[in-house]
Protein backbone atom coordinates (compact mmCIF):
# COMPACT_ATOMS: atom_id res chain seq x y z
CA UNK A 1 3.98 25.59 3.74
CA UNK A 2 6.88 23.80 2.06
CA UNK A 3 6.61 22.79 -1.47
CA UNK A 4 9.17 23.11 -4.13
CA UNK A 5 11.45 25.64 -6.05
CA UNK A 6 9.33 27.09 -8.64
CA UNK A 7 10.61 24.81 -11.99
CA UNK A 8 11.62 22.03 -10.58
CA UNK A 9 11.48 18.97 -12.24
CA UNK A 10 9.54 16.07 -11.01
CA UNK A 11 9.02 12.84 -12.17
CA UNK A 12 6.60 10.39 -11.22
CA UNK A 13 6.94 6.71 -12.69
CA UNK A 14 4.02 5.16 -13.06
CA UNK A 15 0.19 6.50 -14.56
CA UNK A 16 -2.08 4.60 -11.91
CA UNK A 17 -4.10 6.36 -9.61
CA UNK A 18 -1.49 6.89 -6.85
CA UNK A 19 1.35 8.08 -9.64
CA UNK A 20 -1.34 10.53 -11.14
CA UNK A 21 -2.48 12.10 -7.94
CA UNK A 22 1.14 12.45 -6.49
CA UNK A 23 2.42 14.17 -10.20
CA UNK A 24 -0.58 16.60 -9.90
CA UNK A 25 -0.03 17.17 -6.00
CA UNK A 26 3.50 18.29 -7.32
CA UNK A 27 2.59 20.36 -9.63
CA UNK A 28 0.09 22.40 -7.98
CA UNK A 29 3.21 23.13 -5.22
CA UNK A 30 4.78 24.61 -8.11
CA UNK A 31 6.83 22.01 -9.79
CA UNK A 32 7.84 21.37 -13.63
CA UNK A 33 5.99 17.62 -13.35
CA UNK A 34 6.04 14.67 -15.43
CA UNK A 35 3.97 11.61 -15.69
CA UNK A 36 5.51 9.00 -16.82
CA UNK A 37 3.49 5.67 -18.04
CA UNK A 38 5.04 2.21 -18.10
CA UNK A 39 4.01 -0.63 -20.14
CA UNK A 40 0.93 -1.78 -18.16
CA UNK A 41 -0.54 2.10 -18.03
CA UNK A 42 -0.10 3.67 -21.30
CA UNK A 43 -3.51 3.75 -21.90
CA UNK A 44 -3.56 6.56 -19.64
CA UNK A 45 -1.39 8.83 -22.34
CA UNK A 46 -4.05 8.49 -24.90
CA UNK A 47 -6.68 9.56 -21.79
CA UNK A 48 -4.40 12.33 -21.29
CA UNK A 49 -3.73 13.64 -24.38
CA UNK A 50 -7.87 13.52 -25.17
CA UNK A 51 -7.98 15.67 -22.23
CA UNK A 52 -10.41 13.00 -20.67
CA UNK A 53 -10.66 12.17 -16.36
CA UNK A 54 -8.48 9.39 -15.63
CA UNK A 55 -9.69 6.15 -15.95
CA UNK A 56 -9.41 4.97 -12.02
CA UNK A 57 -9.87 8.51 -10.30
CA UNK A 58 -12.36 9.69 -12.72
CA UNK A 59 -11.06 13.48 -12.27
CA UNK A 60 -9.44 15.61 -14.71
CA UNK A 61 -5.27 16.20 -15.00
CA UNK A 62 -4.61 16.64 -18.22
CA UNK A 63 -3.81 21.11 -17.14
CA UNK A 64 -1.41 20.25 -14.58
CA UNK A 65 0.73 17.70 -15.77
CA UNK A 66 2.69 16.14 -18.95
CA UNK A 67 2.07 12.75 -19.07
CA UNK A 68 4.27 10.01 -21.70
CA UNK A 69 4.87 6.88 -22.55
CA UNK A 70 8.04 4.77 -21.41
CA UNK A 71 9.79 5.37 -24.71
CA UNK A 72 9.77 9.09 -23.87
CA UNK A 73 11.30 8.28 -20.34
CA UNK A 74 14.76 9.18 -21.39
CA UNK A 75 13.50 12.80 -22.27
CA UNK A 76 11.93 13.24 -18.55
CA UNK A 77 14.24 11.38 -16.03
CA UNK A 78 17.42 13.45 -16.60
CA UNK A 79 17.78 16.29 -14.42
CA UNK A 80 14.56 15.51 -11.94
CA UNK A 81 15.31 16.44 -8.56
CA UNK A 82 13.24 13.77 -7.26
CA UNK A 83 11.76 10.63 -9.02
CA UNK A 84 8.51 9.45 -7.33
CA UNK A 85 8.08 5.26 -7.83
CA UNK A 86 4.32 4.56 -7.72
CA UNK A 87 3.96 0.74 -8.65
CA UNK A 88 2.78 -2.12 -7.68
CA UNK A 89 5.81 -4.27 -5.36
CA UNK A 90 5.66 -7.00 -7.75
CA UNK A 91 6.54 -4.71 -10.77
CA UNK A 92 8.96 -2.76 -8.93
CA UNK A 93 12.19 -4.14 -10.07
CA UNK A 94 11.25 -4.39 -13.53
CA UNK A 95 10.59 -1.12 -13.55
CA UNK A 96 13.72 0.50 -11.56
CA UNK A 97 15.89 -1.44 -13.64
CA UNK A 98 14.38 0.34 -17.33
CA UNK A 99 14.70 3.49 -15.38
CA UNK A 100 18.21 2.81 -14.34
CA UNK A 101 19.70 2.59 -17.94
CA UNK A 102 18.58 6.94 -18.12
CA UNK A 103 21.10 8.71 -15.87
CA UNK A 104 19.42 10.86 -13.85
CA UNK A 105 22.13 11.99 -11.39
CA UNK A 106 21.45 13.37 -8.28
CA UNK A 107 18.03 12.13 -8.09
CA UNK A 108 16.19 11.45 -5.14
CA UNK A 109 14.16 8.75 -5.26
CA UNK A 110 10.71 8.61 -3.70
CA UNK A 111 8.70 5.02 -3.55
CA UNK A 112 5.10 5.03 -3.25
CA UNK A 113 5.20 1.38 -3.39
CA UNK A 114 3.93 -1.03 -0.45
CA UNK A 115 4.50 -4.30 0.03
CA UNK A 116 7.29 -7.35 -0.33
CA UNK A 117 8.16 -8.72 -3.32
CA UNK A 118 7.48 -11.64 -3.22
CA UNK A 119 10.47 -14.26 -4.53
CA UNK A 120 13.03 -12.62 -2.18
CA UNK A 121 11.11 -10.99 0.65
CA UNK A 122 12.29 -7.57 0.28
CA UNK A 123 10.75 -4.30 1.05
CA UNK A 124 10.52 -1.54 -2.02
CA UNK A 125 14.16 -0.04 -0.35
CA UNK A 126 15.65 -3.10 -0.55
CA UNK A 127 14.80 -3.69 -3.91
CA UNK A 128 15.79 -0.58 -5.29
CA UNK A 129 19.23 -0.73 -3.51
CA UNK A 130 19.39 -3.91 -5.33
CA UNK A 131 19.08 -2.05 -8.97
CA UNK A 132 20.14 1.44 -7.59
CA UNK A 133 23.25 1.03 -5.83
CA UNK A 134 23.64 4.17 -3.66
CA UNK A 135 20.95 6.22 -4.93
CA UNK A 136 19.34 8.24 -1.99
CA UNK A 137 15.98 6.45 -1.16
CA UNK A 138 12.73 7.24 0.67
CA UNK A 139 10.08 5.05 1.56
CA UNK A 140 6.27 6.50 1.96
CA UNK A 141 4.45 5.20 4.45
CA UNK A 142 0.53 6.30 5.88
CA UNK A 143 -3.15 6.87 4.91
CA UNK A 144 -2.75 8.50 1.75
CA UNK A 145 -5.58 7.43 -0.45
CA UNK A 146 -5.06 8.60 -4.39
CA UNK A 147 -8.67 10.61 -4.96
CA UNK A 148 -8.28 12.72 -1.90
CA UNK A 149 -4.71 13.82 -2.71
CA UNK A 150 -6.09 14.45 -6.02
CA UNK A 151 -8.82 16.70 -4.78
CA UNK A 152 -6.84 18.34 -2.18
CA UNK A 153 -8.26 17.13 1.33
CA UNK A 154 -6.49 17.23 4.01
CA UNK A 155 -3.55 14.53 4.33
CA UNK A 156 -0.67 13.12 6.50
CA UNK A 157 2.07 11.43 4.76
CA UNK A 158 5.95 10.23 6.52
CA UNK A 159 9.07 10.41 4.34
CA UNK A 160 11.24 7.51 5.72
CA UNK A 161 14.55 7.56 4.81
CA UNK A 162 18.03 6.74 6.73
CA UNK A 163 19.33 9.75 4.74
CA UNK A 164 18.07 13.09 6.26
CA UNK A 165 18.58 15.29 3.51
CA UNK A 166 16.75 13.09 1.56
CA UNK A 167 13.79 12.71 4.00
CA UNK A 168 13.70 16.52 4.10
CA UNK A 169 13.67 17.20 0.86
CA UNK A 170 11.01 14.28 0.05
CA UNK A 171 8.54 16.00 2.39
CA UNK A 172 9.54 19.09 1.65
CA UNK A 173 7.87 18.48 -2.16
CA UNK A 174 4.87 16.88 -0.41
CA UNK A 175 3.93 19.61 1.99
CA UNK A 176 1.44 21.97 1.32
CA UNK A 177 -1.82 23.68 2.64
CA UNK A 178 -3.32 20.16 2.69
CA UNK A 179 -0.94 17.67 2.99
CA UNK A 180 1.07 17.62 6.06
CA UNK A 181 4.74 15.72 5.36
CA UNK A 182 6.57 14.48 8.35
CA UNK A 183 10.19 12.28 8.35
CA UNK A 184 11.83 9.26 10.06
CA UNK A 185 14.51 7.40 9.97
CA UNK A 186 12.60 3.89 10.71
CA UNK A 187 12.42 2.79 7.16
CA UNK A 188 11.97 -1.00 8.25
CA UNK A 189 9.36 0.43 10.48
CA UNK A 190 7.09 2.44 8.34
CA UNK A 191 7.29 -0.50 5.06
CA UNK A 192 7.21 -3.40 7.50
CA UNK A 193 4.03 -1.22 8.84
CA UNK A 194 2.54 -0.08 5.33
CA UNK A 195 2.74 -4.23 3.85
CA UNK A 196 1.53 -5.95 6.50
CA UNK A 197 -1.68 -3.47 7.22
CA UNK A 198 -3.05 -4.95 3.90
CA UNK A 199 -3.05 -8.95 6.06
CA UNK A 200 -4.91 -7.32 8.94
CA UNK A 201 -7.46 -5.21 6.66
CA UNK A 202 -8.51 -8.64 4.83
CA UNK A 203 -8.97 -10.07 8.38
CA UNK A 204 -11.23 -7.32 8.99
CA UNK A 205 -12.93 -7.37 6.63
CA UNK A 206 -13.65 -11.05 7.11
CA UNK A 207 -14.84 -9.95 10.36
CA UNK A 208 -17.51 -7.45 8.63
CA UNK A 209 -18.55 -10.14 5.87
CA UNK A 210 -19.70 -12.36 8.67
CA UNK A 211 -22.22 -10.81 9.70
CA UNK A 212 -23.80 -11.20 5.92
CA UNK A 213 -23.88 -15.00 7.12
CA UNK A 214 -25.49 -14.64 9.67
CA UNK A 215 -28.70 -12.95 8.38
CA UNK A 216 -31.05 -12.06 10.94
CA UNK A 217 -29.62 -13.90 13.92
CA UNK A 218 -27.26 -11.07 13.96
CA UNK A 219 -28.40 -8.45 16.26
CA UNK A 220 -26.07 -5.60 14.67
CA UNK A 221 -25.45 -5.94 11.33
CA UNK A 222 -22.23 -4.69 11.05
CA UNK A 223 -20.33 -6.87 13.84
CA UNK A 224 -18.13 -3.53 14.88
CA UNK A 225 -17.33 -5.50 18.17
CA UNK A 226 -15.67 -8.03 16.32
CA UNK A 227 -14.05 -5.53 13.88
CA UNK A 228 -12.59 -3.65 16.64
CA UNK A 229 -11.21 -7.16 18.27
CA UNK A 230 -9.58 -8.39 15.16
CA UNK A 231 -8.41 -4.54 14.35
CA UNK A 232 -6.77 -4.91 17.97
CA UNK A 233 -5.18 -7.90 17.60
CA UNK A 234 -4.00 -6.69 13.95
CA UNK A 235 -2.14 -4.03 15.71
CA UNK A 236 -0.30 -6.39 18.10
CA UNK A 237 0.88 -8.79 15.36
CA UNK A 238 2.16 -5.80 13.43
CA UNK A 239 4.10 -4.35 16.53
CA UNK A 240 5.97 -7.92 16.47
CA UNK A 241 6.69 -8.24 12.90
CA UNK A 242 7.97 -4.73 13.11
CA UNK A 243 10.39 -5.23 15.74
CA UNK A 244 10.88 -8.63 14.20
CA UNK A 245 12.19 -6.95 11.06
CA UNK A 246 14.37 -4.04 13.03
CA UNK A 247 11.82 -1.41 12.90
CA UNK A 248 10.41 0.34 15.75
CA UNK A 249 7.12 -0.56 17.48
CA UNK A 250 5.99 2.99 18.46
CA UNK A 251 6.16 3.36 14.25
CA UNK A 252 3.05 1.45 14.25
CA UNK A 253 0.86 3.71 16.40
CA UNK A 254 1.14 6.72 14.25
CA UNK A 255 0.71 7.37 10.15
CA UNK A 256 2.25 4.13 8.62
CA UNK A 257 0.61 1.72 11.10
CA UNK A 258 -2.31 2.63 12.76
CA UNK A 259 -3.57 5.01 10.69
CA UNK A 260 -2.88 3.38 7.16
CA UNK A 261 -4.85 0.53 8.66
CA UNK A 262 -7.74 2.52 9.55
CA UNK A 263 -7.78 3.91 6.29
CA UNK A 264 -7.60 0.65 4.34
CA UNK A 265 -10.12 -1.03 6.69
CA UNK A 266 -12.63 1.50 5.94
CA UNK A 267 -12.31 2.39 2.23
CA UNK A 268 -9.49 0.65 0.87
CA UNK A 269 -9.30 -2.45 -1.69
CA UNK A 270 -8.26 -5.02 1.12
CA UNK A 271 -10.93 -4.18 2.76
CA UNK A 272 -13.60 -4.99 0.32
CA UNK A 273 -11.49 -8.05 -0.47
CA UNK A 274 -12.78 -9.50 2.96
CA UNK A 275 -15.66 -8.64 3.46
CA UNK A 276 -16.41 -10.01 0.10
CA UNK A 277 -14.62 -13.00 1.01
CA UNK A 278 -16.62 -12.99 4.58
CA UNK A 279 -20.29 -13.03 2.69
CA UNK A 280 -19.48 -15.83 0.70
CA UNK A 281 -17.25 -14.46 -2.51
CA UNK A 282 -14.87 -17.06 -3.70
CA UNK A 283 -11.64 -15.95 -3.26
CA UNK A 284 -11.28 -15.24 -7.96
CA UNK A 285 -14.86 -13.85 -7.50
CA UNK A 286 -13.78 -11.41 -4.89
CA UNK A 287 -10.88 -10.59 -6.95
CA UNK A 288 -12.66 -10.10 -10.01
CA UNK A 289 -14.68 -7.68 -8.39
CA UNK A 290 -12.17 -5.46 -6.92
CA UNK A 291 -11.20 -5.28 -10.59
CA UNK A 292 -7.36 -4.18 -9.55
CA UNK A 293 -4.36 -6.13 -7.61
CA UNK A 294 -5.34 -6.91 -3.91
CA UNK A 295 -1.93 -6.63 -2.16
CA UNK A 296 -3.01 -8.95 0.93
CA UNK A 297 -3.79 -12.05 -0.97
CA UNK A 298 0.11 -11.87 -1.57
CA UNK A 299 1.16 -10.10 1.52
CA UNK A 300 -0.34 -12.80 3.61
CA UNK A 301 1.69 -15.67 2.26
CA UNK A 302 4.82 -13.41 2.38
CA UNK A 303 3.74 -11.71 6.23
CA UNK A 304 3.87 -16.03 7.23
CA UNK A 305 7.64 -16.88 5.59
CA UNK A 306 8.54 -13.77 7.43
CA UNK A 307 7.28 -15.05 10.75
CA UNK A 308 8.50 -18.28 10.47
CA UNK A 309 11.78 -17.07 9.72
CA UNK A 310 11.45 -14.99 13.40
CA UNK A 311 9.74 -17.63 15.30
CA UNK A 312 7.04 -15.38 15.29
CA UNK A 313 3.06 -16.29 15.61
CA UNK A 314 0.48 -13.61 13.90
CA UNK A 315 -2.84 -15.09 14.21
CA UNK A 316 -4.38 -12.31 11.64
CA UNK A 317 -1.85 -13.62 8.99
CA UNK A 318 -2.93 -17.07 10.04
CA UNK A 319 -6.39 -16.57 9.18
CA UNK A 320 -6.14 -14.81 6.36
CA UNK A 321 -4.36 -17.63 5.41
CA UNK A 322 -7.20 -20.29 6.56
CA UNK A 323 -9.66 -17.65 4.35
CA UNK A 324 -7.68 -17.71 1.43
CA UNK A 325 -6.97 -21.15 1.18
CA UNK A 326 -9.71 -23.33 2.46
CA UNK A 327 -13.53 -23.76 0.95
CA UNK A 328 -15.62 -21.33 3.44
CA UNK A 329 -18.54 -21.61 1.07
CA UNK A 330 -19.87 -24.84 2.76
CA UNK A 331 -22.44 -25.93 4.89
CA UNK A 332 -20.57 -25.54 7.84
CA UNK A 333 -19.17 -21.87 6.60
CA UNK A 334 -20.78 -20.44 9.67
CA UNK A 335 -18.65 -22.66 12.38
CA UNK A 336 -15.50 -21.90 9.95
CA UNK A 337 -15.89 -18.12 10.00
CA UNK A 338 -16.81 -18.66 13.77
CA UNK A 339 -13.71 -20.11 14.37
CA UNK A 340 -11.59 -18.02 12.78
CA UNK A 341 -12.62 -14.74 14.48
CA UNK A 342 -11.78 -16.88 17.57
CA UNK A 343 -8.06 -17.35 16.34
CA UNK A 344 -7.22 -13.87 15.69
CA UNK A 345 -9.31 -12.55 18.84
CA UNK A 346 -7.55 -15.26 21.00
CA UNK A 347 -4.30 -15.90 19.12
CA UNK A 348 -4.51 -19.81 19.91
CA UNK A 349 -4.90 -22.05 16.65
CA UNK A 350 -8.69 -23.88 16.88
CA UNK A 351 -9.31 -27.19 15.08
CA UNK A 352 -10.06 -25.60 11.70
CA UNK A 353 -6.55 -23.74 11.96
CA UNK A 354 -3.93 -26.89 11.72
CA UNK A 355 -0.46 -25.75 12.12
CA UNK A 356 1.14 -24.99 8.78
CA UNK A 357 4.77 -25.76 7.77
């Protein structure tokens, strides 16, 4: 069953939806958890306190955990056994480096977060070895989407970590009846896999937004054969960034790859992003509607420096990029969108897709 000792303290930095769910998950497996808010989520203290649902997950959690505000860190961080890092990858460092002025020795830290950052390239471990020094680190990777944790269905998350004990004891706070907590030891694996599934979900959903276009000339409306192409072809350009970046390919076949990717194409943010995009959404009017940060739009520019840098070619990536940066709201938006299906599906650039430097 797993869980924790009965007591333990856990902390969980940041009040968003993922942070909330994973302090509550804790808590129910019997651990002393605390919520902790930073500057861009304290509104969710004064939800708390009122004993109201949380704002994004629109469930209750004000019975299971204590949730304050980043003055109150330094009363919370000391003496946590683990410290779970739920924010976004461009708000990671700021964030590690408040929490490293509170000793909290013999922590384990836990990040939640996905995705590079975007000035120096990194991935969320090699960030917080950056600002953490030799603090014990693990990475989570795989479909893990906030509400369901939250309400208990059944889950698969991986712990990756190069330190074992720290791996172990990382899933060994996750597991329970409904969430089943596996390890590894391919940390540039699992976040290569979990930031770059964001690129290919936007391509997919570009796929799905197409057929919006096409009105009734489309015999299905849903264009699931050229989902699954571009869904394929997703998976192949994230087995080469992956080995690109020293991971393992067979990482991308199981929870971090292929299944975060499923996940994401089907109900998560980058998703919509495309196949908002795909019907004719600007790329600010898509945006505004998702009404939270869309990791792709930045993990597309950052998946491309990355390739260059390994001679690599990832067609997805490429037309992502071609989507995000050129006006498909035209006459000639049909022939556009054409085209770019035919990158990804083919890999080869078409007129529409000039070479980039």
């Amino acid at each position: 069953m797993g869980g924790v000792e009965d007591g333990s303290r856990i902390a969980v930095l940041g009040a968003g939806a993922m942070g909330t769910a994973l302090a509550v998950h804790c808590a129910r497996n019997g651990a002393d958890s605390v919520l902790l808010a930073t500057d861009k989520d304290e509104a969710v203290v004064d939800v708390w306190r009122r004993g109201l649902p949380h704002p994004s997950l629109r469930m209750p959690f004000h019975h299971y955990v204590r949730c304050r505000p980043a003055i109150e860190w330094a009363a919370a961080l000391p003496g946590a056994a683990l410290v779970f890092v739920a924010v976004s990858s461009g708000g990671l460092r700021r964030v590690l480096a408040q929490a490293a002025r509170i000793e909290a020795p013999g922590a384990i830290w836990v990040l939640a977060t996905k995705g590079w950052e975007q000035d120096t390239l990194q991935t969320p471990s090699q960030v917080a070895t950056d600002v953490l020094g030799n603090a014990p680190l693990v990475s989570l990777a795989g479909p893990a989407l906030a509400a369901e944790i939250l309400a208990g269905s059944p889950t698969g998350i991986l712990c990756a970590s190069r330190d074992q004990h720290a791996r172990r004891r990382a899933a060994a706070a996750l597991a329970s009846p409904a969430v089943a907590a596996f390890t590894t030891s391919d940390v540039a694996g699992a976040e290569t896999a979990a930031a770059f599934k964001n690129v290919v979900a936007v391509a997919v959903g570009l796929a799905e937004g197409l057929s919006d276009r096409f009105g009734e000339s489309a015999l299905v409306a849903s264009f699931a054969n050229a989902r699954a192409a571009v869904f394929a072809r997703g998976m192949l350009d994230m087995a080469a960034l992956v080995e690109s970046q020293g991971g393992r390919p067979a990482t991308v076949l199981g929870l971090a790859g292929a299944g975060d990717l499923y996940v994401t194409c089907q109900h998560g943010r980058n998703g919509r992003f495309g196949r908002l995009l795909g019907s004719g959404a600007t790329v600010e009017g898509a945006v505004r509607s998702i009404g939270s940060t869309v990791e792709g739009v930045a993990s597309t520019a950052a998946a491309l420096r990355l390739a260059a840098r390994a001679q690599l070619d990832l067609p997805t990536a490429r037309a992502v990029d071609l989507a995000l940066t050129e006006d498909l709201t035209g006459e000639q938006v049909s022939e556009q969108l054409w085209d770019l299906f035919l990158t990804v599906v083919s890999g080869s650039r078409t007129s529409t897709d000039p070479q980039r430097g």
